[in-house]
C-alpha atoms as a PDB file:
ATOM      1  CA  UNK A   1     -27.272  31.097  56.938  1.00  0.00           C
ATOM      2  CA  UNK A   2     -24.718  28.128  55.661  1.00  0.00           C
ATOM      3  CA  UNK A   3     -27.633  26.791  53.859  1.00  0.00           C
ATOM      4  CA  UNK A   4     -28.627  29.782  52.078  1.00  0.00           C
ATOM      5  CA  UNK A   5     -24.579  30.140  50.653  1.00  0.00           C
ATOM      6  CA  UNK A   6     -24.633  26.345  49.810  1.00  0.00           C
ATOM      7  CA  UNK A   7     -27.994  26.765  48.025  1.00  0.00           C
ATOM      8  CA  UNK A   8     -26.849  30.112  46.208  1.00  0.00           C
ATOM      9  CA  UNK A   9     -22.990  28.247  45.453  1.00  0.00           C
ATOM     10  CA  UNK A  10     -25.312  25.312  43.996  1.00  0.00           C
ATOM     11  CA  UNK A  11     -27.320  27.294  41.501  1.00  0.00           C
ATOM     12  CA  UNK A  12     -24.218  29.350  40.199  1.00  0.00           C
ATOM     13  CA  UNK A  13     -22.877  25.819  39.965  1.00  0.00           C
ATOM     14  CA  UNK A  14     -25.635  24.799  37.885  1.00  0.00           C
ATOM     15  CA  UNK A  15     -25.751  27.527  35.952  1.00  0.00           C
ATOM     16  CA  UNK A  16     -22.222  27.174  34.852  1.00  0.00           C
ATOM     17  CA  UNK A  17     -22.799  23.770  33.744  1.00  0.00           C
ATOM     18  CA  UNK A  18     -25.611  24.355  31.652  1.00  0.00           C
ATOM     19  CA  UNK A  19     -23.904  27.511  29.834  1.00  0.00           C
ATOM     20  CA  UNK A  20     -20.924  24.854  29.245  1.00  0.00           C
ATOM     21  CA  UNK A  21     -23.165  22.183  28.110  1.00  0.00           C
ATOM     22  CA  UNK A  22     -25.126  24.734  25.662  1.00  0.00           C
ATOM     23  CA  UNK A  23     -21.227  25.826  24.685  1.00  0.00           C
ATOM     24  CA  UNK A  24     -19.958  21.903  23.991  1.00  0.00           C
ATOM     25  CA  UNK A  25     -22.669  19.755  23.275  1.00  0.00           C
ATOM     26  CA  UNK A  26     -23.576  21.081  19.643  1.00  0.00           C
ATOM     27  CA  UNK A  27     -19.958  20.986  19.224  1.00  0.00           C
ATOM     28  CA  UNK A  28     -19.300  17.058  20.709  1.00  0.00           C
ATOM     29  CA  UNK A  29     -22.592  15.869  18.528  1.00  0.00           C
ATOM     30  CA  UNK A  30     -20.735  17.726  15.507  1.00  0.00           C
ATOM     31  CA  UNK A  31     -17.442  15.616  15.713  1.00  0.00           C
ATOM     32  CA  UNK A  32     -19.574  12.604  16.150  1.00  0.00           C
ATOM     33  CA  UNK A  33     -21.868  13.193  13.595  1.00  0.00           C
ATOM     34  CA  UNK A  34     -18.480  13.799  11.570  1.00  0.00           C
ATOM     35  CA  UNK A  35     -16.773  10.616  12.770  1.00  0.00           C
ATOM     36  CA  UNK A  36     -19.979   8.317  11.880  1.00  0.00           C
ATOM     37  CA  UNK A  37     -20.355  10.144   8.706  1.00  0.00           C
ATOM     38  CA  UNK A  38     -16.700   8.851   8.049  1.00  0.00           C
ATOM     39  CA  UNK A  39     -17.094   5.454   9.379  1.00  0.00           C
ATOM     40  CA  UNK A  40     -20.301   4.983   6.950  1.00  0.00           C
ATOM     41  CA  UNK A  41     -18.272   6.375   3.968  1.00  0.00           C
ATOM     42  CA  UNK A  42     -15.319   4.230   4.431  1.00  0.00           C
ATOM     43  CA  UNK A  43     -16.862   0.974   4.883  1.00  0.00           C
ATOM     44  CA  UNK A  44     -18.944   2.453   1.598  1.00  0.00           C
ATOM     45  CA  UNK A  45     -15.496   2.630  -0.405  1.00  0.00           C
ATOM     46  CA  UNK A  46     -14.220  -0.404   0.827  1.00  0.00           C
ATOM     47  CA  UNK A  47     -17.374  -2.471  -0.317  1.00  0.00           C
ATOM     48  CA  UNK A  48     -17.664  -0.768  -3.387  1.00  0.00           C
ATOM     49  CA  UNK A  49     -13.935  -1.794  -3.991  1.00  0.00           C
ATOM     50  CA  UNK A  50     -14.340  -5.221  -2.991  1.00  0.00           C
ATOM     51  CA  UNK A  51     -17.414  -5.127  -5.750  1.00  0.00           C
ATOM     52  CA  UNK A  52     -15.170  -3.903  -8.475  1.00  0.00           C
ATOM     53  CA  UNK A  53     -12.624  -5.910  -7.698  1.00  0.00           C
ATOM     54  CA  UNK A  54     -14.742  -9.209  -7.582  1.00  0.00           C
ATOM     55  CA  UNK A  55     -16.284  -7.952 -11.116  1.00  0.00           C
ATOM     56  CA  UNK A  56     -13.035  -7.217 -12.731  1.00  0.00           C
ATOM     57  CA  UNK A  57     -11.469 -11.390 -11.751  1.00  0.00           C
ATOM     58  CA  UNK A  58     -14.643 -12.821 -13.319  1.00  0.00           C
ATOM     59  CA  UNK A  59     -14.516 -10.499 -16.310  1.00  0.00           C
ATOM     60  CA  UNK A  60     -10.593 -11.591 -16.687  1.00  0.00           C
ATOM     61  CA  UNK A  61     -11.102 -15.398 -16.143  1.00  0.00           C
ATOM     62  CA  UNK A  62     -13.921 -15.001 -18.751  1.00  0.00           C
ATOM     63  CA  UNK A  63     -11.367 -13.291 -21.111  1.00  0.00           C
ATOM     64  CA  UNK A  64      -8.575 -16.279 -20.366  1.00  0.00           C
ATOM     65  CA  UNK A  65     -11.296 -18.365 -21.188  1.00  0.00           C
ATOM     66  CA  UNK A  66     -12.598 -16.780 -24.411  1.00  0.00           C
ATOM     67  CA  UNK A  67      -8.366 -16.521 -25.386  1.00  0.00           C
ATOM     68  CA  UNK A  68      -8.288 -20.544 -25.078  1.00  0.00           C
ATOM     69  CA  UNK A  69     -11.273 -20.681 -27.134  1.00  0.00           C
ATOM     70  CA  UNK A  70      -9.472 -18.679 -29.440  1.00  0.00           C
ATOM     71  CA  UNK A  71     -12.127 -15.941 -29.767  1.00  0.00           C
ATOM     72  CA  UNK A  72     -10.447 -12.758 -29.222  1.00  0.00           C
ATOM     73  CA  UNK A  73     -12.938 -10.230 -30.177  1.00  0.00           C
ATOM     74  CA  UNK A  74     -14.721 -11.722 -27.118  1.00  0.00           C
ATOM     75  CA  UNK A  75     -11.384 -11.705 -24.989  1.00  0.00           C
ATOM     76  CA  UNK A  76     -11.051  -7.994 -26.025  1.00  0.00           C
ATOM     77  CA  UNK A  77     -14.551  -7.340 -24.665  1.00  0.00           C
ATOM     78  CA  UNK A  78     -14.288  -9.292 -20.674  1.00  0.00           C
ATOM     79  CA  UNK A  79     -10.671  -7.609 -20.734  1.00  0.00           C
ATOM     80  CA  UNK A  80     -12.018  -4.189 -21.739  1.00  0.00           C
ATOM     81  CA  UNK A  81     -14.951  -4.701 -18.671  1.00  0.00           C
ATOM     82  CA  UNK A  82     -11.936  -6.215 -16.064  1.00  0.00           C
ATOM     83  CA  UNK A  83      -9.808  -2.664 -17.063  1.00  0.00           C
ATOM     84  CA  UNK A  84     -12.955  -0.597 -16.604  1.00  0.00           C
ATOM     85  CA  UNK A  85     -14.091  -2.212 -13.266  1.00  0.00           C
ATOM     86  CA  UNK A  86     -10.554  -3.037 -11.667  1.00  0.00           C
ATOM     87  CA  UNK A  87      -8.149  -1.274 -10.874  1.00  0.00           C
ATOM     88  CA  UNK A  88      -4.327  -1.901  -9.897  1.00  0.00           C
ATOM     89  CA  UNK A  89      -2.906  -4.791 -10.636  1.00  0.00           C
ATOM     90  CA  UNK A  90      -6.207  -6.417 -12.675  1.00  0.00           C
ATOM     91  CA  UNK A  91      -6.510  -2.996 -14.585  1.00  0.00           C
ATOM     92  CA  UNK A  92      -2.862  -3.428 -15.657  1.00  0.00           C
ATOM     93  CA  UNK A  93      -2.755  -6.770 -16.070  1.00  0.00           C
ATOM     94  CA  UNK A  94      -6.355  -6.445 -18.416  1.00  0.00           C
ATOM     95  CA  UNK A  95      -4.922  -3.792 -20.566  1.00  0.00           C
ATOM     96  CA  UNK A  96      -1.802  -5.569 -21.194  1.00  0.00           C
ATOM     97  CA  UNK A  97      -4.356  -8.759 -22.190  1.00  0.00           C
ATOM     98  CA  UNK A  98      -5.954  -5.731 -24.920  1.00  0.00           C
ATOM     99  CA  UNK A  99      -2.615  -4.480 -26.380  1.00  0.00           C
ATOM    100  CA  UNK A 100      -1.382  -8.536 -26.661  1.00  0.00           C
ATOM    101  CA  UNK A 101      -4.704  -8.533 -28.708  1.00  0.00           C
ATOM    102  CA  UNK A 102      -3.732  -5.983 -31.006  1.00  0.00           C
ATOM    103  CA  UNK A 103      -0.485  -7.292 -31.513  1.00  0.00           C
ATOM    104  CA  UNK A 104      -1.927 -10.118 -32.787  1.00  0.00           C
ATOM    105  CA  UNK A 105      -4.388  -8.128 -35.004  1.00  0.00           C
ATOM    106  CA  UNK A 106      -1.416  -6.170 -36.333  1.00  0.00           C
ATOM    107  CA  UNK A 107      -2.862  -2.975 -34.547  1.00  0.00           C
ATOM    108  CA  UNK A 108       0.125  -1.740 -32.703  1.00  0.00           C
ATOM    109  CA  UNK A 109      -0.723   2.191 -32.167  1.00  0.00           C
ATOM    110  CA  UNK A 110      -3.469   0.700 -30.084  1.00  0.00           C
ATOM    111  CA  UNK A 111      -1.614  -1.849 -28.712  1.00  0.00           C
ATOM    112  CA  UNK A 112       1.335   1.121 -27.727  1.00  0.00           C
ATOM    113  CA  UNK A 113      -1.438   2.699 -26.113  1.00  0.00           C
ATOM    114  CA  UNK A 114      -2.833  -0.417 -24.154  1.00  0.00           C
ATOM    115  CA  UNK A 115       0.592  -0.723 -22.452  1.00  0.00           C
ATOM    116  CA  UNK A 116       0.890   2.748 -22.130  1.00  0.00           C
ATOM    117  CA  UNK A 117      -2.475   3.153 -19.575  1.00  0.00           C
ATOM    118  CA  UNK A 118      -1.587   0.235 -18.202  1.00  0.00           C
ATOM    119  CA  UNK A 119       2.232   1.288 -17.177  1.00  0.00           C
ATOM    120  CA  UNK A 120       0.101   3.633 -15.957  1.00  0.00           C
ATOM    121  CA  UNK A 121      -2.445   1.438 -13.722  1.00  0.00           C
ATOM    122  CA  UNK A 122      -0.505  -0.086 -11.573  1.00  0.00           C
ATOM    123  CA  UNK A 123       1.759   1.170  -8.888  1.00  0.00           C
ATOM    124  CA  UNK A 124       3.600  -2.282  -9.191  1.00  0.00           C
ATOM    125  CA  UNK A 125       6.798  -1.905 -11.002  1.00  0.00           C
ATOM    126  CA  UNK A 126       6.991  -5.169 -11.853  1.00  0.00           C
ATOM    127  CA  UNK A 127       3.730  -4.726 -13.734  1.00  0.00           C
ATOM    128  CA  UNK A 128       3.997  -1.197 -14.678  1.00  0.00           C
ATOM    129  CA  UNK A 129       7.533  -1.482 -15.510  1.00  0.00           C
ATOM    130  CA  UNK A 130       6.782  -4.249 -17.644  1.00  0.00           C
ATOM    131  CA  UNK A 131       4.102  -2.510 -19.818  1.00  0.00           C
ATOM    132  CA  UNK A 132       5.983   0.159 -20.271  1.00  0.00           C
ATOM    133  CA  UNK A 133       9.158  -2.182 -21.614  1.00  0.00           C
ATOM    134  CA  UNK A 134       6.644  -4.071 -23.808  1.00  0.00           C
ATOM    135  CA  UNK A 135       5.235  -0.187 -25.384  1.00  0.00           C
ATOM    136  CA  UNK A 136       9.282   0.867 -26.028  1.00  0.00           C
ATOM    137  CA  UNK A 137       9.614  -2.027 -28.013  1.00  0.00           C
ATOM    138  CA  UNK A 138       6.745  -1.763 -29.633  1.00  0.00           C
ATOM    139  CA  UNK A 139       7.389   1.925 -30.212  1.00  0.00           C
ATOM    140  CA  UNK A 140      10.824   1.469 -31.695  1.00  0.00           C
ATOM    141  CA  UNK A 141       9.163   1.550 -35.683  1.00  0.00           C
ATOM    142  CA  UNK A 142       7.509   4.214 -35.102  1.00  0.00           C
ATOM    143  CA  UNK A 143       9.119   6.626 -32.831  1.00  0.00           C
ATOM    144  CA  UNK A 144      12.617   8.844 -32.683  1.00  0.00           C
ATOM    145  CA  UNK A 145      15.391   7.424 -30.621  1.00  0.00           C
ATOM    146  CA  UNK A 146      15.468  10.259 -27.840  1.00  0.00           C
ATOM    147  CA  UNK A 147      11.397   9.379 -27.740  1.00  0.00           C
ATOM    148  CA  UNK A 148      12.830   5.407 -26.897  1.00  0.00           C
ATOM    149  CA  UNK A 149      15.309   6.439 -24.738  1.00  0.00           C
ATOM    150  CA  UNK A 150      12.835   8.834 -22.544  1.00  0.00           C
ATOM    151  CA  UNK A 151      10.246   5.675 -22.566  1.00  0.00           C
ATOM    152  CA  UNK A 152      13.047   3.039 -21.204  1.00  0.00           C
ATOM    153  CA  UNK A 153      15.040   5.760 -19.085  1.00  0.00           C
ATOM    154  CA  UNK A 154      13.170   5.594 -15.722  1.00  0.00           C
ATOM    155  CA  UNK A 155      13.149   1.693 -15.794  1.00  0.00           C
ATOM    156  CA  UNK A 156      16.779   0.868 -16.267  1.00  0.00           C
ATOM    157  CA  UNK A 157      17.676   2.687 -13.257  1.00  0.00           C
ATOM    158  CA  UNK A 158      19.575   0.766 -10.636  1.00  0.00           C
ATOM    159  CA  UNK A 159      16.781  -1.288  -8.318  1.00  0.00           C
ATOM    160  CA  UNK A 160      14.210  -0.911 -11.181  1.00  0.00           C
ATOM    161  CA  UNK A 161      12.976  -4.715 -11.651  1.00  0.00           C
ATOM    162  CA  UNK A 162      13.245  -4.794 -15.400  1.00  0.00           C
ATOM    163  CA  UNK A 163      16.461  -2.991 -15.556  1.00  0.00           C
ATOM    164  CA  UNK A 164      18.808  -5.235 -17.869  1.00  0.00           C
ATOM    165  CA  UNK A 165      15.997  -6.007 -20.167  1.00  0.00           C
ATOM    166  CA  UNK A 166      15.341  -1.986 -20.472  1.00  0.00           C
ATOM    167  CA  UNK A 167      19.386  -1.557 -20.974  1.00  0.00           C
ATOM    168  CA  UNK A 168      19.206  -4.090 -23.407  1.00  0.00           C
ATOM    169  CA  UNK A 169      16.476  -2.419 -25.398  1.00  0.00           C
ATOM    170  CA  UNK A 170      18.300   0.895 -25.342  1.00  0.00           C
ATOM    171  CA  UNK A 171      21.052  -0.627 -26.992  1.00  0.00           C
ATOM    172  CA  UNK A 172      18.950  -2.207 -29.140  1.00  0.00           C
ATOM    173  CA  UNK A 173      17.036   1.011 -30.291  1.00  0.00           C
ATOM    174  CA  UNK A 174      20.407   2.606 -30.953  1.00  0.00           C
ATOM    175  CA  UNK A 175      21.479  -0.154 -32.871  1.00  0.00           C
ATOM    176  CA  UNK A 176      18.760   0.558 -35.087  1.00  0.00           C
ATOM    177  CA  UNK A 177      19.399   3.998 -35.342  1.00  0.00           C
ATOM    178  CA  UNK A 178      22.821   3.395 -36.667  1.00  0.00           C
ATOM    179  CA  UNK A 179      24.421   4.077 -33.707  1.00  0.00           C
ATOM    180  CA  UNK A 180      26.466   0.997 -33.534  1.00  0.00           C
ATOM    181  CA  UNK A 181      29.458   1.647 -31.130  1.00  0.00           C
ATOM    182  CA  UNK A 182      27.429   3.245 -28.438  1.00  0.00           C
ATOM    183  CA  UNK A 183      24.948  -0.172 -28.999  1.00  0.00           C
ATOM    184  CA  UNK A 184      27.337  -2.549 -28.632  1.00  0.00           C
ATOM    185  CA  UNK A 185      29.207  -0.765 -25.971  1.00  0.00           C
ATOM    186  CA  UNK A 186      26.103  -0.720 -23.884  1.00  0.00           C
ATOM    187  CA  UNK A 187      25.327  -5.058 -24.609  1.00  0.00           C
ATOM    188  CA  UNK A 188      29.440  -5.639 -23.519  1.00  0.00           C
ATOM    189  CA  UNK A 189      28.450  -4.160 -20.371  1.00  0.00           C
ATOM    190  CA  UNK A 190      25.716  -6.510 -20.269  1.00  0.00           C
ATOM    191  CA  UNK A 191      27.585  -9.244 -20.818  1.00  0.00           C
ATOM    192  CA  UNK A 192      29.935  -9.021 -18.301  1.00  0.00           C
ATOM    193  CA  UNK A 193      27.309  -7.857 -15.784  1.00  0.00           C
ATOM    194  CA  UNK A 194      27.576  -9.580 -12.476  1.00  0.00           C
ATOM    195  CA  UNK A 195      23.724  -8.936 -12.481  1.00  0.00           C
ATOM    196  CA  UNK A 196      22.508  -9.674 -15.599  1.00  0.00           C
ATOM    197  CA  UNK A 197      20.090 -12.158 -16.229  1.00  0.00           C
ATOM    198  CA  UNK A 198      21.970 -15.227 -18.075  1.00  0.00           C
ATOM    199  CA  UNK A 199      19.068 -14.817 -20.872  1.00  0.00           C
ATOM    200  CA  UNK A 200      20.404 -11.188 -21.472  1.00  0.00           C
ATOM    201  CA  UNK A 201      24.091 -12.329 -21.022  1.00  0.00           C
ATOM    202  CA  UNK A 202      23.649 -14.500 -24.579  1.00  0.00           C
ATOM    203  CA  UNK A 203      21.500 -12.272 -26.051  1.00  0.00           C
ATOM    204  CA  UNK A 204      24.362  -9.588 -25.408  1.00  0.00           C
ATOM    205  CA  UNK A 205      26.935 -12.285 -27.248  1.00  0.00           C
ATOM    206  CA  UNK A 206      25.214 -12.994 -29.878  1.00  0.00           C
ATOM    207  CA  UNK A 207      24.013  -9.328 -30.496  1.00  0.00           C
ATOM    208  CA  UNK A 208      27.827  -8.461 -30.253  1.00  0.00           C
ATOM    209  CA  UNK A 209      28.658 -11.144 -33.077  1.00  0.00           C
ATOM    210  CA  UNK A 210      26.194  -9.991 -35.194  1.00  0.00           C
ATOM    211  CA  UNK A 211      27.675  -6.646 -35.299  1.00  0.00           C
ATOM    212  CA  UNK A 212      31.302  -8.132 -35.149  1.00  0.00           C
ATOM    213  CA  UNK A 213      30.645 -10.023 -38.207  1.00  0.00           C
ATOM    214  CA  UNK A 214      28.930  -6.938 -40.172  1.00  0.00           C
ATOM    215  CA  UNK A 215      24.845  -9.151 -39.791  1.00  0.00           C
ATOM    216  CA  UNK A 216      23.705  -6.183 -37.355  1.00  0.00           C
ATOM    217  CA  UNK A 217      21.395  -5.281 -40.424  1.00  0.00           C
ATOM    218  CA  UNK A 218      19.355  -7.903 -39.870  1.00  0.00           C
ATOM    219  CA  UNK A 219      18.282  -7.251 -36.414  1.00  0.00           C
ATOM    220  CA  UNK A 220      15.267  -5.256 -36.969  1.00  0.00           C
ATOM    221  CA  UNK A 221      13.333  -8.373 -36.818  1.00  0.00           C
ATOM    222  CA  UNK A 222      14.476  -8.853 -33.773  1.00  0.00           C
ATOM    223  CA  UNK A 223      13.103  -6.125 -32.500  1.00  0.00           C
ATOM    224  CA  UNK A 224       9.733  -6.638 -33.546  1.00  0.00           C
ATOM    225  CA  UNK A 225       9.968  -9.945 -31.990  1.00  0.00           C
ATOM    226  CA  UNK A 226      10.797  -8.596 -29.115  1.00  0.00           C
ATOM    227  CA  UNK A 227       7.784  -6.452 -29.310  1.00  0.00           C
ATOM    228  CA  UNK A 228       5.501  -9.609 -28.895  1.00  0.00           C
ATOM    229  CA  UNK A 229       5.176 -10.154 -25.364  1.00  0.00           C
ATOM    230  CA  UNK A 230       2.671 -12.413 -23.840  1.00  0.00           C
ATOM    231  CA  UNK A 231       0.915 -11.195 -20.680  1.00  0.00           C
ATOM    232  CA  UNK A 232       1.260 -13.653 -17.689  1.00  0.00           C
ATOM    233  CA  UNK A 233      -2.400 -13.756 -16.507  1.00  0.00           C
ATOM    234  CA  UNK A 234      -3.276 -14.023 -12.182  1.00  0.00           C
ATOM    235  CA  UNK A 235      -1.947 -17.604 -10.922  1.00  0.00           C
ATOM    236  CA  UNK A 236      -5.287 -18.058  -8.723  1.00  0.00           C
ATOM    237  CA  UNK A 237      -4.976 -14.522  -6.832  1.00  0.00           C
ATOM    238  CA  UNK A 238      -8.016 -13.698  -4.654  1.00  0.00           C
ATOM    239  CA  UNK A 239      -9.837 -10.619  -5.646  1.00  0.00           C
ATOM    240  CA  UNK A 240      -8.641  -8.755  -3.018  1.00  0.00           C
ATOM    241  CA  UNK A 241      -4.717  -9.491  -3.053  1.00  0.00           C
ATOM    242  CA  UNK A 242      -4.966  -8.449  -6.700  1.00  0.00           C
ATOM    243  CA  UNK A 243      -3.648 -10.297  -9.665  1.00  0.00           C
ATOM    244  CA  UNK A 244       0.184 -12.237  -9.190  1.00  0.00           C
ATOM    245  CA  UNK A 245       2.833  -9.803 -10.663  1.00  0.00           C
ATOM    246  CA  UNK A 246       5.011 -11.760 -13.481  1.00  0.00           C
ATOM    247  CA  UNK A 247       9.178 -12.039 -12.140  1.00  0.00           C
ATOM    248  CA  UNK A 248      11.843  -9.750 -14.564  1.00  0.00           C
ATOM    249  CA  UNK A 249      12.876 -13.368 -15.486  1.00  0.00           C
ATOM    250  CA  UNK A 250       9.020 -14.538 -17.146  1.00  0.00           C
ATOM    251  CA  UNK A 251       9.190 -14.649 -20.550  1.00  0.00           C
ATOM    252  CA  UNK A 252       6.921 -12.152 -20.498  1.00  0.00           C
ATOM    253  CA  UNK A 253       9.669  -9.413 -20.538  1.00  0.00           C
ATOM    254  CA  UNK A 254      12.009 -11.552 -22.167  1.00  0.00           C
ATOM    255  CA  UNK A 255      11.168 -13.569 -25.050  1.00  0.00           C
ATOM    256  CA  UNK A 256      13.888 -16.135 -26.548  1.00  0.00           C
ATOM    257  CA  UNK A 257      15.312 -14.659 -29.983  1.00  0.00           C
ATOM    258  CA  UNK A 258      14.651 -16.325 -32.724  1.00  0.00           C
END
């Protein structure tokens, strides 16, 4: 009679198991179908991103090359390709290359608009900051004041990397908009910064001389100069770290007056 119970206790045993494994199998297979479906399309991303990435450094050393060999039309095509297949810091870094370019070719709505995308690019405010300095600058002929002072706004903020150089250029822009106390009580504050870069510190002197002596006339040229920024190119980065981010210091952001 125990035998009978045991074999009857058995089979409802049994048959509970097999109505849980028709409940939970579909279900297990499902999240592991999900999780190799996952696995596959991440390591999918991350090669295609290694791909781009590897694409986008020979496309900019063959534009560094082409610049040397002063052949920019060329430069302006492996720069264009390095923007299009990189992204971050080479995409930034590429387009900056382009609106340099255009500078050069007197082109400086597209060259505004190079900087722009590539302030834009990068999530690197020492790159992204420093295209969008190099665009306000660039911008100053051509656009309002409050337009300048909405471009340079976010990046002279306390902590921001290129934060003297963007105070300076505020002044500057209101210098040239005839607002001359405002200007040069914005570069005294410069001057005596305990922060400022020592390049901004004399350009703040001499700025404040010029409009001391009555010469501040004469410093829309130095605004366009100012507007000709070279691009520091990647100092031997591997693909995959990305391009080397230029220091607020590089004369990249901060060209010597002339």
């Amino acid at each position: 009679m125990v035998d009978v119970f045991e074999q009857v206790e058995e089979e409802l045993r049994s048959d509970r198991y097999k109505r849980l494994a028709r409940t939970w199998l579909p279900v297990a297979g499902g999240v592991l179908l999900i999780a190799l479906i996952a696995a596959l399309a991440f390591w999918g991303w991350d090669s295609l991103q290694t791909s781009k990435a590897d694409k986008a450094s020979i496309a900019f050393d063959r534009g560094m090359q082409s610049m040397q060999a002063n052949n920019p039309v060329g430069a302006d095509a492996a720069f264009t390709q390095a923007a299009r297949e990189g992204n971050g810091a080479y995409k930034a870094l590429a387009l900056m290359q382009r609106a340099g370019i255009a500078v050069d070719a007197n082109r400086i709505p597209d060259a505004i608009r190079h900087f722009d995308e590539a302030a834009k690019a990068s999530r690197d405010p020492l790159l992204s900051d420093a295209a969008a300095l190099k665009a306000a600058w660039l911008a100053m002929d051509s656009e309002t004041l409050a337009q300048i002072e909405a471009r340079l706004a976010p990046i002279a903020k306390d902590g921001r990397p290129y934060s003297p150089f963007a105070l300076e250029a505020l002044a500057m822009a209101r210098l040239q908009n005839g607002q001359v106390a405002p200007a040069r009580e914005a570069l005294v504050l410069l001057k005596n910064g305990l922060d400022t870069p020592d390049i901004i510190s004399q350009r703040a002197d001499l700025t404040i001389a010029a409009i001391d002596s009555g010469a501040a006339a004469g410093l829309s040229a130095i605004v366009r100069a100012q507007a000709a920024l070279p691009v520091a190119p990647p100092a031997g980065a591997a693909p995959a770290a990305g391009p080397a981010a230029p220091t607020p210091a590089a004369p990249a952001s901060a060209p010597a007056r002339p």
